[in-house]
Protein backbone atom coordinates (compact mmCIF):
# COMPACT_ATOMS: atom_id res chain seq x y z
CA UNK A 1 -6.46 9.42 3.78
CA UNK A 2 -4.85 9.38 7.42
CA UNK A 3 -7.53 6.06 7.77
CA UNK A 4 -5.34 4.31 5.31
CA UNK A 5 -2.22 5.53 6.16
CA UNK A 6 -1.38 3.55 9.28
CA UNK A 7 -3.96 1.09 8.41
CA UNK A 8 -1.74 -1.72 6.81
CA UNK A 9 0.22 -1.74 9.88
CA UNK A 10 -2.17 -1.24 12.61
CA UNK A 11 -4.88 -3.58 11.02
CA UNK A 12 -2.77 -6.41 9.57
CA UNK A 13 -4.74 -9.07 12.05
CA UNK A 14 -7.82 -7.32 10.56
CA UNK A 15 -6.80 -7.59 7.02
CA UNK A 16 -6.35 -11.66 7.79
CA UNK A 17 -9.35 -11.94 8.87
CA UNK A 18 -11.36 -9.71 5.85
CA UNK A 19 -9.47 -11.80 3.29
CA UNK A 20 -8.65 -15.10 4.55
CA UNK A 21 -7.96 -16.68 1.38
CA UNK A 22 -4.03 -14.34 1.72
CA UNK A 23 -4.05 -14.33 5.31
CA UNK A 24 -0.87 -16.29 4.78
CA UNK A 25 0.22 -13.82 2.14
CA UNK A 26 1.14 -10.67 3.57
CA UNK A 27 2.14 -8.45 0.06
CA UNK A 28 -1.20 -9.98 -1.35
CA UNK A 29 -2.98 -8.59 1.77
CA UNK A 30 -1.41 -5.18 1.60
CA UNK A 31 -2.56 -4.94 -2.25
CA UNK A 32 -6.10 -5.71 -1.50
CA UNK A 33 -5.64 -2.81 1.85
CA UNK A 34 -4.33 -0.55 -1.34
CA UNK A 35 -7.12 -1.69 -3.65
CA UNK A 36 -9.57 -0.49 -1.21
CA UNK A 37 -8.19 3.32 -0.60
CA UNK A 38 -7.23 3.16 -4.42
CA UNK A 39 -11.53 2.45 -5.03
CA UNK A 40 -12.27 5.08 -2.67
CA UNK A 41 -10.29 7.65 -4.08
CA UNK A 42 -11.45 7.10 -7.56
CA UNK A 43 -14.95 7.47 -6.40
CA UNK A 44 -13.85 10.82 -4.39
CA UNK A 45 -12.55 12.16 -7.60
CA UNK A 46 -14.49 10.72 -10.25
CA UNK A 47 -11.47 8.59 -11.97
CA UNK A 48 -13.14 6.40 -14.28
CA UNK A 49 -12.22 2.69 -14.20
CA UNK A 50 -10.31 2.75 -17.44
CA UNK A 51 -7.73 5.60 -15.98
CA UNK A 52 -7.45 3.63 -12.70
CA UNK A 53 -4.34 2.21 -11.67
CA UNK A 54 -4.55 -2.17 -11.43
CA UNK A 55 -1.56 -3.25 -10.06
CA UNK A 56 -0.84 -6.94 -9.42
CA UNK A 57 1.89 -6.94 -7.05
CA UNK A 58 3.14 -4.20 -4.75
CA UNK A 59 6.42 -3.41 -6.64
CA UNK A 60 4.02 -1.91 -9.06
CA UNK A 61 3.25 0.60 -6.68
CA UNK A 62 6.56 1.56 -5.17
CA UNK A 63 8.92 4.28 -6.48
CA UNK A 64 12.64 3.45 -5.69
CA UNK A 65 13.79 6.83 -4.91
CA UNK A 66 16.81 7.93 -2.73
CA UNK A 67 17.18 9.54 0.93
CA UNK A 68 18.22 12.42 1.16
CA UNK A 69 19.43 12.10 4.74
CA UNK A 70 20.89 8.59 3.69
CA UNK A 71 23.23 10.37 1.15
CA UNK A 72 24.50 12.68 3.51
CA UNK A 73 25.34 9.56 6.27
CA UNK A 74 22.41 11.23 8.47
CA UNK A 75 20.51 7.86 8.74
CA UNK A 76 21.82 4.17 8.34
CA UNK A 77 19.46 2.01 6.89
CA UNK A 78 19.50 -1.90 7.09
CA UNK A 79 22.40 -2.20 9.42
């Protein structure tokens, strides 16, 4: 999993150059970088393709959920 983790940042010239048909699409890069660790992990733990998850965009994948540390002023984020 750690292979994936830093991946999408560390490998974003790689990613342009696997799928050059979004290399000028960077959230439709990052999708097919999540597609890949999303096939490999249903073949490590024998999801079947119906129970899969096949999102089309990324905001399908992310869960809005709030910062502790932002709540208590701890961290300031997008100033």
């Amino acid at each position: 999993m750690l292979i994936f983790a830093h991946g999408a940042s560390s490998l974003t010239p790689m990613m342009s150059e696997t799928w050059p048909q979004f290399a000028d699409n960077h959230e439709k890069l990052l999708l097919q970088h999540w597609n890949l660790f999303n096939q490999n992990m249903a073949a490590k733990f024998s999801v079947t393709k119906e129970d899969m998850l096949c999102p089309t965009k990324l905001s399908d994948l992310l869960i809005d959920i709030e910062c502790p540390l932002e709540q208590e002023n701890l961290i300031v984020i997008n100033e």
